[in-house]
C-alpha atoms as a PDB file:
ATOM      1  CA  UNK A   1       0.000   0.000   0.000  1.00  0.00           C
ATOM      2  CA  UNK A   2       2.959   2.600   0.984  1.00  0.00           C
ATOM      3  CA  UNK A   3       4.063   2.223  -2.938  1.00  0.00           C
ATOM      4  CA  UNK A   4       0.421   3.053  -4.185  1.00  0.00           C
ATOM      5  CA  UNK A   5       0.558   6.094  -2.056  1.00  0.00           C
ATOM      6  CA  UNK A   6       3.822   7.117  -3.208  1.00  0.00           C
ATOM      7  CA  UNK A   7       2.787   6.824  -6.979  1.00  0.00           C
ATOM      8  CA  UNK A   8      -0.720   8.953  -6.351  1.00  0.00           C
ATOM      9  CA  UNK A   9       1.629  11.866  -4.610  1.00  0.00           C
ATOM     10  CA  UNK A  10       4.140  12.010  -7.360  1.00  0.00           C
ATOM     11  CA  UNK A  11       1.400  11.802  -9.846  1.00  0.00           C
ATOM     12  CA  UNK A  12      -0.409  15.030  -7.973  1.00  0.00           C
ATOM     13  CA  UNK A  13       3.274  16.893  -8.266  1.00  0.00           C
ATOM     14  CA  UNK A  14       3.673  16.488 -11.678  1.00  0.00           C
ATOM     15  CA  UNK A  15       0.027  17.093 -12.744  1.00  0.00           C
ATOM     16  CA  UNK A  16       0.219  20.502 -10.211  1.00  0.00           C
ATOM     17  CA  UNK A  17       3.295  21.564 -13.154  1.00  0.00           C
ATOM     18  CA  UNK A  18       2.982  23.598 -16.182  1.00  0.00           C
ATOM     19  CA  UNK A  19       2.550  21.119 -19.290  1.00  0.00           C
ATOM     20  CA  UNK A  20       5.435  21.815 -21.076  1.00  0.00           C
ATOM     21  CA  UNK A  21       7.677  20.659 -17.679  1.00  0.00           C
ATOM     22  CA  UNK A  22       6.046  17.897 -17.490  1.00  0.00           C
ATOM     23  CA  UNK A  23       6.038  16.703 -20.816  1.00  0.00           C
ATOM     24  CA  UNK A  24       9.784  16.864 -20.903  1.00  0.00           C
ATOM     25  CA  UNK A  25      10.461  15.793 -17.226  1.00  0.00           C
ATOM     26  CA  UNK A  26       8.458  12.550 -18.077  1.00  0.00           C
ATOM     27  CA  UNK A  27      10.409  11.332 -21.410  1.00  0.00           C
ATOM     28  CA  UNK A  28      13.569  12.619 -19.885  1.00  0.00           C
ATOM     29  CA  UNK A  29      12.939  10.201 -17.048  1.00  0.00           C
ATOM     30  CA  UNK A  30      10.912   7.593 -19.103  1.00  0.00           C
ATOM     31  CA  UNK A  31      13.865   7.001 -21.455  1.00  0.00           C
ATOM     32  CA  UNK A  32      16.628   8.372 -19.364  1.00  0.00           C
ATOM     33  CA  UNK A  33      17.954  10.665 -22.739  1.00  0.00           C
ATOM     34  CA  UNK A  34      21.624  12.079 -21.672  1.00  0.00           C
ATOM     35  CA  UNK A  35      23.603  14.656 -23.532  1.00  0.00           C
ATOM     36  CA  UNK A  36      25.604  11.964 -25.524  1.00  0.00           C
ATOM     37  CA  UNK A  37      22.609   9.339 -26.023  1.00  0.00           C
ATOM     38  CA  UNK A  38      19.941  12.362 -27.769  1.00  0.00           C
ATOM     39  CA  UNK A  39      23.184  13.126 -30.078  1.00  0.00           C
ATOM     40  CA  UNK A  40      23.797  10.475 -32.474  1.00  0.00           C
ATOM     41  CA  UNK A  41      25.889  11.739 -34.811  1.00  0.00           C
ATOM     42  CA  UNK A  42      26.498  14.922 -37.138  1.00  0.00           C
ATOM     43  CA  UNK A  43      26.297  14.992 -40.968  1.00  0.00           C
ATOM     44  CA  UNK A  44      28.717  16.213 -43.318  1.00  0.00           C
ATOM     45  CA  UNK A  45      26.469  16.163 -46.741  1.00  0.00           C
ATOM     46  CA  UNK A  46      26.911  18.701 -49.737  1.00  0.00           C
ATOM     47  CA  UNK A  47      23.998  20.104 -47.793  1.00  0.00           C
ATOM     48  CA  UNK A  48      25.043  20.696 -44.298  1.00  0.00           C
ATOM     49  CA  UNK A  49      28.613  22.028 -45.665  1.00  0.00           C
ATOM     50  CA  UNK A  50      26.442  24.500 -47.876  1.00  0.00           C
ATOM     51  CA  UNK A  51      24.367  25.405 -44.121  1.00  0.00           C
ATOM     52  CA  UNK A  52      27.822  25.795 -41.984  1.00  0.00           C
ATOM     53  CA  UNK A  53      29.715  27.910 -44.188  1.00  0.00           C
ATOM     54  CA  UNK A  54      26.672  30.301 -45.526  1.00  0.00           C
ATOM     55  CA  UNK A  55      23.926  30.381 -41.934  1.00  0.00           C
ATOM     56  CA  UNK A  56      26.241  29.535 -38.948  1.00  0.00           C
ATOM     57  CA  UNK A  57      24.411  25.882 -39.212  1.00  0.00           C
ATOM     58  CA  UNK A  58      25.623  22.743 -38.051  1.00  0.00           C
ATOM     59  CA  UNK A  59      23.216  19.186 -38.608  1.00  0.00           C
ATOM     60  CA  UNK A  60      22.838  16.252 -36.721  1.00  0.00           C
ATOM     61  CA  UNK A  61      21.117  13.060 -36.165  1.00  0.00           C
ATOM     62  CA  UNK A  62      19.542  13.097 -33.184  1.00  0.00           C
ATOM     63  CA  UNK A  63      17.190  10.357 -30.856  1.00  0.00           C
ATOM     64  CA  UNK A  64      13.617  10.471 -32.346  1.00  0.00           C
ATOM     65  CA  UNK A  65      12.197  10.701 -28.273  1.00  0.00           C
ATOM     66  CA  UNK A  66      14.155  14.360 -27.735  1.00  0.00           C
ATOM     67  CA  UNK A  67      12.534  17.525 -28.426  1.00  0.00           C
ATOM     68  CA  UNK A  68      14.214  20.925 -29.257  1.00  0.00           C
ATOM     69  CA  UNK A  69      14.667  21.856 -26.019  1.00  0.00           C
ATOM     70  CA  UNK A  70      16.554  19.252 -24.952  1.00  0.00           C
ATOM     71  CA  UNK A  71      18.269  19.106 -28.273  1.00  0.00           C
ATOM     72  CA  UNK A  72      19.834  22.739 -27.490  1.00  0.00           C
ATOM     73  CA  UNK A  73      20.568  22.226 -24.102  1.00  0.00           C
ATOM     74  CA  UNK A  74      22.678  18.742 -24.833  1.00  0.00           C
ATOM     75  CA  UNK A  75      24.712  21.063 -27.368  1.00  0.00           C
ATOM     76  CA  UNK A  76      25.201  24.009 -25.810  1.00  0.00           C
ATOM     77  CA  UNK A  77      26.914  21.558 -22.520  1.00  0.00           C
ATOM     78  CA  UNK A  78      28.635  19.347 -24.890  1.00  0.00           C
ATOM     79  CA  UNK A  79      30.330  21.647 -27.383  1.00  0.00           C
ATOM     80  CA  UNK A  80      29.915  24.955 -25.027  1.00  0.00           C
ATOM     81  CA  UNK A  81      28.754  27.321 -27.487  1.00  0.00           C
ATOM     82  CA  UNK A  82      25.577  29.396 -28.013  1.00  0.00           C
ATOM     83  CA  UNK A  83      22.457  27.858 -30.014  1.00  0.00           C
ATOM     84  CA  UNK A  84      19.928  30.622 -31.295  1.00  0.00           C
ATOM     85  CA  UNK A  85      17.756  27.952 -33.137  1.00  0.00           C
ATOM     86  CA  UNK A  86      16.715  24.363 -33.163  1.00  0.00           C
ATOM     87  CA  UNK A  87      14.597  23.075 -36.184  1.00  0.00           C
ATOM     88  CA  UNK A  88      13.816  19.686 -36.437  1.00  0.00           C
ATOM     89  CA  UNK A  89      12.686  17.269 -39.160  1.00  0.00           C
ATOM     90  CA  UNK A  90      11.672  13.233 -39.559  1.00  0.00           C
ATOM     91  CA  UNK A  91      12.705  11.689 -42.648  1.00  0.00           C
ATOM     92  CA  UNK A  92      11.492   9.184 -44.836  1.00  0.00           C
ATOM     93  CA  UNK A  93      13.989   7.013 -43.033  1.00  0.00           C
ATOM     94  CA  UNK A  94      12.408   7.323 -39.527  1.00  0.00           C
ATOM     95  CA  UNK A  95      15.575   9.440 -38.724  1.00  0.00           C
ATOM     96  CA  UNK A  96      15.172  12.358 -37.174  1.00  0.00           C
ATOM     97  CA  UNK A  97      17.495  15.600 -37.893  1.00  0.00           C
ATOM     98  CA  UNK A  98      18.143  18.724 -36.132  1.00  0.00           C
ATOM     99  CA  UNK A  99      19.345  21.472 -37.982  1.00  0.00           C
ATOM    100  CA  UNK A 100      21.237  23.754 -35.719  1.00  0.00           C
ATOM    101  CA  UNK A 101      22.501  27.633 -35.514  1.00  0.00           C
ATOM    102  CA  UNK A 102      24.959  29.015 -33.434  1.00  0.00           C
ATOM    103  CA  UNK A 103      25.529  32.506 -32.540  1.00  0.00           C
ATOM    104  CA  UNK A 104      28.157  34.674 -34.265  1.00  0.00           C
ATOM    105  CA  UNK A 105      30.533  34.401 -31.501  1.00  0.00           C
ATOM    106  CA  UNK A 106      30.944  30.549 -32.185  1.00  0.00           C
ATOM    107  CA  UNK A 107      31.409  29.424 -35.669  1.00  0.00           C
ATOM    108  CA  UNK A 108      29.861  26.622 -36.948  1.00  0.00           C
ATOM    109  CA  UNK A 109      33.312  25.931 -38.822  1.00  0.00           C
ATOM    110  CA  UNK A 110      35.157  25.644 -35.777  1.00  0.00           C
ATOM    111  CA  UNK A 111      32.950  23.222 -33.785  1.00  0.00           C
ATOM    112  CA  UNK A 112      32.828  21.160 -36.930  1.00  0.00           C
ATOM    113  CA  UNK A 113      36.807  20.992 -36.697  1.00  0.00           C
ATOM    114  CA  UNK A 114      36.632  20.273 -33.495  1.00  0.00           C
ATOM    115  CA  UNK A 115      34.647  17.325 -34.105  1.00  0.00           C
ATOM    116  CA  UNK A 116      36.481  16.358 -37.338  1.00  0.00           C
ATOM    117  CA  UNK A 117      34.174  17.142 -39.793  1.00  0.00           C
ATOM    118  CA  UNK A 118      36.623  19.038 -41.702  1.00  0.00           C
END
């Protein structure tokens, strides 16, 4: 019975949170997504080369579960730079990309060397 109790009270904390919050709290917790696991991998098409060089833009594979919040925040720790946008997109594929600009004070070019991209 003490375990039934405990579920109703966390239940009535998360339900007492905005929406958003919770949302996020939940698949964070559901699927335990860390920094490294909701980035896969980045991609160095004709495309994404085309994005970095001309909009400050930088793609990436990313877990299908994450949302752009949590997309930005994994970045911003893991590379320590600035992220103005997020905008994601599922492919035909089932993959899911996030396409990625940084602020003027980080290039795109240099995080992309970093990684080996270039």
């Amino acid at each position: 019975m003490s375990e039934e109790k405990q579920v109703k009270e966390s239940v009535k904390k998360e339900t007492e949170k905005p929406k958003s919050q919770k949302v996020t709290k939940v698949v964070s917790e559901k699927f335990n997504l860390d920094n490294y696991r909701i980035l896969k991998y980045p991609l160095s098409t004709e495309k994404s080369l085309r994005l970095m060089e001309s909009e400050n833009k930088l793609v990436f594979v990313v877990d299908k579960k994450s949302n752009k919040k949590e997309i930005k925040s994994a970045i911003e720790e893991i590379f320590k730079a600035k992220v103005l946008k997020v905008n994601t997109l599922i492919t035909r594929q089932g993959k899911k990309k996030a396409y990625v600009q940084f602020s003027m004070e980080t290039p795109a070019i240099d995080i992309a060397t970093n990684m080996g991209l270039m």
